[in-house]
PDB file of N, CA and C in Angstrom:
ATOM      1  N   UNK A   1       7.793  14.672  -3.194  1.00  0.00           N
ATOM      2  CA  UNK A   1       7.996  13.523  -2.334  1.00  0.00           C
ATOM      3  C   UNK A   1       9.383  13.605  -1.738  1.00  0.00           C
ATOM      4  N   UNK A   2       9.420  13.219  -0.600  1.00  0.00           N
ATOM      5  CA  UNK A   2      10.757  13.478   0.405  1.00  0.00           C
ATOM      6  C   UNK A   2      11.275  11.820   0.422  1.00  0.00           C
ATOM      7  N   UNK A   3      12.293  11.582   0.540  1.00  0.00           N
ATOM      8  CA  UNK A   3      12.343  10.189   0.268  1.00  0.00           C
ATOM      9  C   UNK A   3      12.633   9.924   1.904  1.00  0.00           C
ATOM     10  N   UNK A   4      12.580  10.813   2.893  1.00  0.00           N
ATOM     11  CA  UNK A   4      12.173  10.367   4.398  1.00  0.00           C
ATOM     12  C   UNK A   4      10.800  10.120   4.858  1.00  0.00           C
ATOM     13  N   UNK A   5       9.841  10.042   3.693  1.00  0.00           N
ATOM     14  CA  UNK A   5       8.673  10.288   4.019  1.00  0.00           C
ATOM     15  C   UNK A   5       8.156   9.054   3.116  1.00  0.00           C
ATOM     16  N   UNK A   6       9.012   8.457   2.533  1.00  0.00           N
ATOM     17  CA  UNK A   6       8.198   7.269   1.766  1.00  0.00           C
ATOM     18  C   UNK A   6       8.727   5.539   2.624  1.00  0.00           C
ATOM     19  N   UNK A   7       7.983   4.885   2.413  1.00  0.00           N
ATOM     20  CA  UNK A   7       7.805   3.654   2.796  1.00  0.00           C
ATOM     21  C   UNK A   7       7.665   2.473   1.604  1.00  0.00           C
ATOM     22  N   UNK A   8       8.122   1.452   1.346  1.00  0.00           N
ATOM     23  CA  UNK A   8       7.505   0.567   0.102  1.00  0.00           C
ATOM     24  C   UNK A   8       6.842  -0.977   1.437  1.00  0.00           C
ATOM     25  N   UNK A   9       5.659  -0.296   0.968  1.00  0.00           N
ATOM     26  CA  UNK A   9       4.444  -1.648   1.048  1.00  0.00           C
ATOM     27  C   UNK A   9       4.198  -2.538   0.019  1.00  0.00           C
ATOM     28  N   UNK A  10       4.084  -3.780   0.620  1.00  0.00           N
ATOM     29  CA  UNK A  10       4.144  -4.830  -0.014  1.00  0.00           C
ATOM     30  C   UNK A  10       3.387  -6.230   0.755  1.00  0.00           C
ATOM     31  N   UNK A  11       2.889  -7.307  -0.192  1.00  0.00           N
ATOM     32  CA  UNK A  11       2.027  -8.400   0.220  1.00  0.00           C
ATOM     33  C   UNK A  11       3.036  -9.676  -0.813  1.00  0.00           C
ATOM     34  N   UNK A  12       3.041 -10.449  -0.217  1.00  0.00           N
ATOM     35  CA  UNK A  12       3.098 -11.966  -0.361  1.00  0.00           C
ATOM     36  C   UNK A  12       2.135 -12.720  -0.804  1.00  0.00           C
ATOM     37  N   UNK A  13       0.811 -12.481  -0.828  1.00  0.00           N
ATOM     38  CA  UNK A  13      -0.019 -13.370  -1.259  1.00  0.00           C
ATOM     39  C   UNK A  13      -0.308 -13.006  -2.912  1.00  0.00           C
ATOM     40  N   UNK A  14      -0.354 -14.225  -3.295  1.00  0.00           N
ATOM     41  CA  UNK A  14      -0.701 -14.236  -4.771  1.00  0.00           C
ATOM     42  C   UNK A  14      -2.055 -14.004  -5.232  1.00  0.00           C
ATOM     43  N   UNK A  15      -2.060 -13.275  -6.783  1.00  0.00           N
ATOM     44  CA  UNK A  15      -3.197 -12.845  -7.281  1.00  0.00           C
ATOM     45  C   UNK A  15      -3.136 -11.594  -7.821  1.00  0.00           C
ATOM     46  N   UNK A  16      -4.387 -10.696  -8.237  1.00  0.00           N
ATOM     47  CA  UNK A  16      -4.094  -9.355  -8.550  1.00  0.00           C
ATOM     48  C   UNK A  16      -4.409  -8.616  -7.341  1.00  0.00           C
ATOM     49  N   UNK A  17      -3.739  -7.458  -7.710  1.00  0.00           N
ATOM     50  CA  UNK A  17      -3.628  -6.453  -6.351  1.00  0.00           C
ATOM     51  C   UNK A  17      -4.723  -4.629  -6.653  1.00  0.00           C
ATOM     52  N   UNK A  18      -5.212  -4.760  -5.841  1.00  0.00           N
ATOM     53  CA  UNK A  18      -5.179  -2.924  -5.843  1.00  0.00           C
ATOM     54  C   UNK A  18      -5.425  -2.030  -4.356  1.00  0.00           C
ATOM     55  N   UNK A  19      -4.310  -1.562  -4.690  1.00  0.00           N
ATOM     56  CA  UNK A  19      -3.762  -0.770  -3.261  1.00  0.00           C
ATOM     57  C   UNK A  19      -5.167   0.754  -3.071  1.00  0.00           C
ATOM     58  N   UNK A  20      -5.194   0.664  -1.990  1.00  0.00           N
ATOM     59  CA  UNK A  20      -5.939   1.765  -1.238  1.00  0.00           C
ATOM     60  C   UNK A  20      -5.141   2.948  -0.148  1.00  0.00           C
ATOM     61  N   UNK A  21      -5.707   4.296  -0.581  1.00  0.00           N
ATOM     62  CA  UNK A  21      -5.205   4.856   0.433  1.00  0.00           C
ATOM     63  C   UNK A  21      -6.628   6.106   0.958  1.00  0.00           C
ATOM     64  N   UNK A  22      -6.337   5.840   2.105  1.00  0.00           N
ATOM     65  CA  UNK A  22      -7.521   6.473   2.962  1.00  0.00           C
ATOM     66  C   UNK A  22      -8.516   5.815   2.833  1.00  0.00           C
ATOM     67  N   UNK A  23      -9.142   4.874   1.692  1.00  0.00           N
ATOM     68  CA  UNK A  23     -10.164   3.820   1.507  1.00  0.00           C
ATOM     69  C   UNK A  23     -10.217   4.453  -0.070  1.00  0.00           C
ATOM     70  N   UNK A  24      -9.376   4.684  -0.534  1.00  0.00           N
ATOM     71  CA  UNK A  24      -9.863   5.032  -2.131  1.00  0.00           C
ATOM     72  C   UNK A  24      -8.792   4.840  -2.861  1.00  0.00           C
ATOM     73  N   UNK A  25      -9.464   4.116  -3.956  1.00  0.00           N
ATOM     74  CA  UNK A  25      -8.298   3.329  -5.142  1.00  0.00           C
ATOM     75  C   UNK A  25      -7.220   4.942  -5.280  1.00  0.00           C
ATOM     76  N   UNK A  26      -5.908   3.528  -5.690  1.00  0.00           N
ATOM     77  CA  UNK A  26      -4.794   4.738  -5.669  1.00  0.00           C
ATOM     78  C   UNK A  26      -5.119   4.281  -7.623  1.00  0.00           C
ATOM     79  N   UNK A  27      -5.039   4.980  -7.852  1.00  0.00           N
ATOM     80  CA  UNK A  27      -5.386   4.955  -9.508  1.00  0.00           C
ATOM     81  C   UNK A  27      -3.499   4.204 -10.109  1.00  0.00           C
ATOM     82  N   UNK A  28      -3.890   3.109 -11.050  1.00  0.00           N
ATOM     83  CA  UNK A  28      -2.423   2.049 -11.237  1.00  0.00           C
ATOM     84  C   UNK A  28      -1.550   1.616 -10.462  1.00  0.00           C
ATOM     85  N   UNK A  29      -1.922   1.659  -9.232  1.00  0.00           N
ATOM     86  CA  UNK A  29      -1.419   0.673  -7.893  1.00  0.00           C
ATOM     87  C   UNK A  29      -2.295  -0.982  -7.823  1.00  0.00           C
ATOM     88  N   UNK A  30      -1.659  -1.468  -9.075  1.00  0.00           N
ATOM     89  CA  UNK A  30      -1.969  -2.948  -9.089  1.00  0.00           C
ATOM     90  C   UNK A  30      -0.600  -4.057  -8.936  1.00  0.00           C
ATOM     91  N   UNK A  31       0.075  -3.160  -8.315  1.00  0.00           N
ATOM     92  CA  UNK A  31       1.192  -4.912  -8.306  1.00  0.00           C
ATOM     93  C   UNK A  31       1.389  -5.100  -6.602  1.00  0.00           C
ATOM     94  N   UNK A  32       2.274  -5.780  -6.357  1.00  0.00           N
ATOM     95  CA  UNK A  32       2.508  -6.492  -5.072  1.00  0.00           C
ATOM     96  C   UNK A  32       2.898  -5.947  -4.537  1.00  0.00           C
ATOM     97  N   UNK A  33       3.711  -4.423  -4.475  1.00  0.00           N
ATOM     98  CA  UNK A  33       4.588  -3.433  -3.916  1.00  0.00           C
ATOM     99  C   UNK A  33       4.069  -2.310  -4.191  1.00  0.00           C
ATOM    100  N   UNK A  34       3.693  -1.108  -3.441  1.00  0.00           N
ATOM    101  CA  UNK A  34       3.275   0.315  -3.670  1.00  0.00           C
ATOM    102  C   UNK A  34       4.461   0.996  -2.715  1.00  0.00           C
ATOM    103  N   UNK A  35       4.834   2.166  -3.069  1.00  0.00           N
ATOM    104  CA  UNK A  35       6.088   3.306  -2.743  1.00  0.00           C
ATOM    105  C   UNK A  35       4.988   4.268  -2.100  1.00  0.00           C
ATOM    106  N   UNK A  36       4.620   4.706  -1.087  1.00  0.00           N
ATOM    107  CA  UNK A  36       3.972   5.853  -0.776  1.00  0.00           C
ATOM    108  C   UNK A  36       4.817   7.000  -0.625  1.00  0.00           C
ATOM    109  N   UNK A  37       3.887   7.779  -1.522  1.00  0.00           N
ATOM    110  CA  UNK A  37       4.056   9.331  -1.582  1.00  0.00           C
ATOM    111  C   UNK A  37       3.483  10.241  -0.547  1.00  0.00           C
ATOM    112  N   UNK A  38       3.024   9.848   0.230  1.00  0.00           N
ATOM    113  CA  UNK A  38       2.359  10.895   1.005  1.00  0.00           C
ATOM    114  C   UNK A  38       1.836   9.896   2.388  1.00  0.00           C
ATOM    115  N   UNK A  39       1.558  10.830   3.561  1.00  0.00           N
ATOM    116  CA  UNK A  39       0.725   9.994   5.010  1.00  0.00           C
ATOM    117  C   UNK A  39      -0.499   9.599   4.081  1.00  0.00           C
ATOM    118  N   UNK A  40      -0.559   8.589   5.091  1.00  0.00           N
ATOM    119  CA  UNK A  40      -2.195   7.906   5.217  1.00  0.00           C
ATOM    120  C   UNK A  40      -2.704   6.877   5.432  1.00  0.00           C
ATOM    121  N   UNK A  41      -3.397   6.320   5.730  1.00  0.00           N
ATOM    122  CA  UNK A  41      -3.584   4.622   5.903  1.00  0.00           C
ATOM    123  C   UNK A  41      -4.011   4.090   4.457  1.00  0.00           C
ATOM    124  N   UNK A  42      -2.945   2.673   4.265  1.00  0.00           N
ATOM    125  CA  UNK A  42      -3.360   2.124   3.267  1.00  0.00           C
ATOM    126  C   UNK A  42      -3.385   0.986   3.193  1.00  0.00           C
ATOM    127  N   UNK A  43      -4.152  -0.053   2.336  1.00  0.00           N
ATOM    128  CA  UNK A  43      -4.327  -1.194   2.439  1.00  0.00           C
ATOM    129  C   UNK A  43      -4.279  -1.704   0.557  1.00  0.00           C
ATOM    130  N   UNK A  44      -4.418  -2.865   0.948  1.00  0.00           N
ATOM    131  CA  UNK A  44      -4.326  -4.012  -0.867  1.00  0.00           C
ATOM    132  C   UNK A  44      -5.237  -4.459  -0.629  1.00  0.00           C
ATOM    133  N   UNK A  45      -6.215  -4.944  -1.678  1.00  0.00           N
ATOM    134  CA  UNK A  45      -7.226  -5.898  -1.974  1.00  0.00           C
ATOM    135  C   UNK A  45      -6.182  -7.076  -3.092  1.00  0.00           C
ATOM    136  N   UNK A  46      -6.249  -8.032  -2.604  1.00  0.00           N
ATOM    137  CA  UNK A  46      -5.576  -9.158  -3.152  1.00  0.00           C
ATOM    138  C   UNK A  46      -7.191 -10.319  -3.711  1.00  0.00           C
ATOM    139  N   UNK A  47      -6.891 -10.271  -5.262  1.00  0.00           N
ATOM    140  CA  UNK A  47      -8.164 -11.435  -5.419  1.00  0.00           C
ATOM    141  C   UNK A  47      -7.320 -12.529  -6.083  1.00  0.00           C
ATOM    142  N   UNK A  48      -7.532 -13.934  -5.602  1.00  0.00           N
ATOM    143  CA  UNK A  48      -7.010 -15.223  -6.059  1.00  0.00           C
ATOM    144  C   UNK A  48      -7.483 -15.581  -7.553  1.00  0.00           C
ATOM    145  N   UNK A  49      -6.557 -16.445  -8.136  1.00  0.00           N
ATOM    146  CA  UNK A  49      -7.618 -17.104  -9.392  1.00  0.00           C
ATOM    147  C   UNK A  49      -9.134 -17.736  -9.148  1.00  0.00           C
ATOM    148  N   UNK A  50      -9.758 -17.712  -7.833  1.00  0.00           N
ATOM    149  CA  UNK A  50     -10.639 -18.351  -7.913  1.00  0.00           C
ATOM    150  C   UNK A  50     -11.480 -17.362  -7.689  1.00  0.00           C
ATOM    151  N   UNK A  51     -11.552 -16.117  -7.657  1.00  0.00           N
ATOM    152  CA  UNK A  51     -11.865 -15.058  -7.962  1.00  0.00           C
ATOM    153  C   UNK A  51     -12.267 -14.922  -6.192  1.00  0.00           C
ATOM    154  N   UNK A  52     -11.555 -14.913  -4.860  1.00  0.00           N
ATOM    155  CA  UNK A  52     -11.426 -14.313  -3.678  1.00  0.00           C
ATOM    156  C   UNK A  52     -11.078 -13.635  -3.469  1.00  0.00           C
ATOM    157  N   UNK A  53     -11.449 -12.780  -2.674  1.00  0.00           N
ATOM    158  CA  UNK A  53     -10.679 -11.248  -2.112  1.00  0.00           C
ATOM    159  C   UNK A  53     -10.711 -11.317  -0.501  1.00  0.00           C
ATOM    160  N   UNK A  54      -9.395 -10.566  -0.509  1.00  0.00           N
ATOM    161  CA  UNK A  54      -9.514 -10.350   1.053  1.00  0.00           C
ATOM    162  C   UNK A  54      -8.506  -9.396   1.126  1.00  0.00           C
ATOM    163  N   UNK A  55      -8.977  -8.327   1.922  1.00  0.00           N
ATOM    164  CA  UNK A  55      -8.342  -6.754   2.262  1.00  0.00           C
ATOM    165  C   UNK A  55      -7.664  -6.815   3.298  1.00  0.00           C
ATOM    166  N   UNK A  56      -6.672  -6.555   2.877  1.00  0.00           N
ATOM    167  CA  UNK A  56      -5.476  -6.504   4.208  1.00  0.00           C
ATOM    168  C   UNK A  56      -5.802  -5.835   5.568  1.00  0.00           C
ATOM    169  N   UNK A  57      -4.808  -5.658   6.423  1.00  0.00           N
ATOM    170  CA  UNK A  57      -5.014  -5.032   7.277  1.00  0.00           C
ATOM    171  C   UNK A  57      -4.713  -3.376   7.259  1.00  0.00           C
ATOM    172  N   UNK A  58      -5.070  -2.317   7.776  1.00  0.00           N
ATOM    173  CA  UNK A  58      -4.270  -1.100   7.601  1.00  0.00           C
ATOM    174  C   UNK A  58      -2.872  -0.483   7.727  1.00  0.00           C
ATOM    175  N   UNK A  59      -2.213   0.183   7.006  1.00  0.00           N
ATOM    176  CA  UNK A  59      -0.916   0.267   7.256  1.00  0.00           C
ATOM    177  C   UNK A  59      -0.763   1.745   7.414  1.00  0.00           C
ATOM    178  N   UNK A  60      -0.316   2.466   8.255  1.00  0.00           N
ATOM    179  CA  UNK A  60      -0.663   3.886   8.480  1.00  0.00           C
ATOM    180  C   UNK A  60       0.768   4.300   7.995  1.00  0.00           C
ATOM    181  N   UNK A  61       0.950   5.813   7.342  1.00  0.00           N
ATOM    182  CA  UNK A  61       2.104   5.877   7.549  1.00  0.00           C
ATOM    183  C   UNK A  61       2.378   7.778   8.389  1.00  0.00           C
ATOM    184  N   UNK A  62       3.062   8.078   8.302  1.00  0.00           N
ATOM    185  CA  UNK A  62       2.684   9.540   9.063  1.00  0.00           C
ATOM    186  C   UNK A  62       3.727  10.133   8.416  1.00  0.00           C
ATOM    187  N   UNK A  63       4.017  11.849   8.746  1.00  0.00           N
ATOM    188  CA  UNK A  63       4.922  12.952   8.518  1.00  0.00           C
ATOM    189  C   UNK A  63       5.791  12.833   9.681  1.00  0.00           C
ATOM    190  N   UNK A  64       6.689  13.709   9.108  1.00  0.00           N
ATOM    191  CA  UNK A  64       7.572  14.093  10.364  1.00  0.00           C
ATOM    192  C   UNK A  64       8.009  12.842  10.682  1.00  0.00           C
ATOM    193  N   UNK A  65       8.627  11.884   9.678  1.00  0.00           N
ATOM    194  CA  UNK A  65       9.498  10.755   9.941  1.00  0.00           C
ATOM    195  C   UNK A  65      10.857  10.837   9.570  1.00  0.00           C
ATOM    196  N   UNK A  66      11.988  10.780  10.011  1.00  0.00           N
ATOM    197  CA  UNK A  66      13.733  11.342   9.460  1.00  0.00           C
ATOM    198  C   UNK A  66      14.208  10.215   9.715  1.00  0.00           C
ATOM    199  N   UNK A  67      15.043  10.253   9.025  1.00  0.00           N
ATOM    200  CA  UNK A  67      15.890   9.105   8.409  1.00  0.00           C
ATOM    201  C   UNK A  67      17.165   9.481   9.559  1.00  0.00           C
ATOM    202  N   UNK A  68      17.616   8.418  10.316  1.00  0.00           N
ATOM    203  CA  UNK A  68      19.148   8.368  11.506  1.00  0.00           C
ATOM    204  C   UNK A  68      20.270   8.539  10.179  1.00  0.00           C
ATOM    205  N   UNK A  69      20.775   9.636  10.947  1.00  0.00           N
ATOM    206  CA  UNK A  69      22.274   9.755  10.814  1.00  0.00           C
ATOM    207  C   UNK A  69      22.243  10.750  10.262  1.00  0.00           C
TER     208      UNK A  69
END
């Protein structure tokens, strides 16, 4: 992992979390914040205590991103 190549995603809404990347569970990506290691589109499934879910929107991330300066 290049640390020009990572991003930390994150949600505000309360509940449990599990993060997706490409559409497939990232295996122990259950909290409110995920660090990506690698491109790809990813998203959270957030479910409430009342047992609701609702899947975020996509968050893409890409290569060949450099850090200024």
């Amino acid at each position: 992992m290049h640390p020009a190549y990572s991003v930390i995603l994150f949600t505000t809404a309360t509940g449990t979390y599990q993060w997706y990347k490409d559409g497939s569970i990232i295996t122990g990506a259950t909290t409110s914040k995920y660090l990506t290691t690698a491109p790809g589109k990813y998203t959270v499934l957030v479910t409430n205590a009342s047992g609701c879910s609702t899947m975020s929107l996509e968050y893409a991330t890409k290569t060949g991103v450099t850090q200024a300066g």
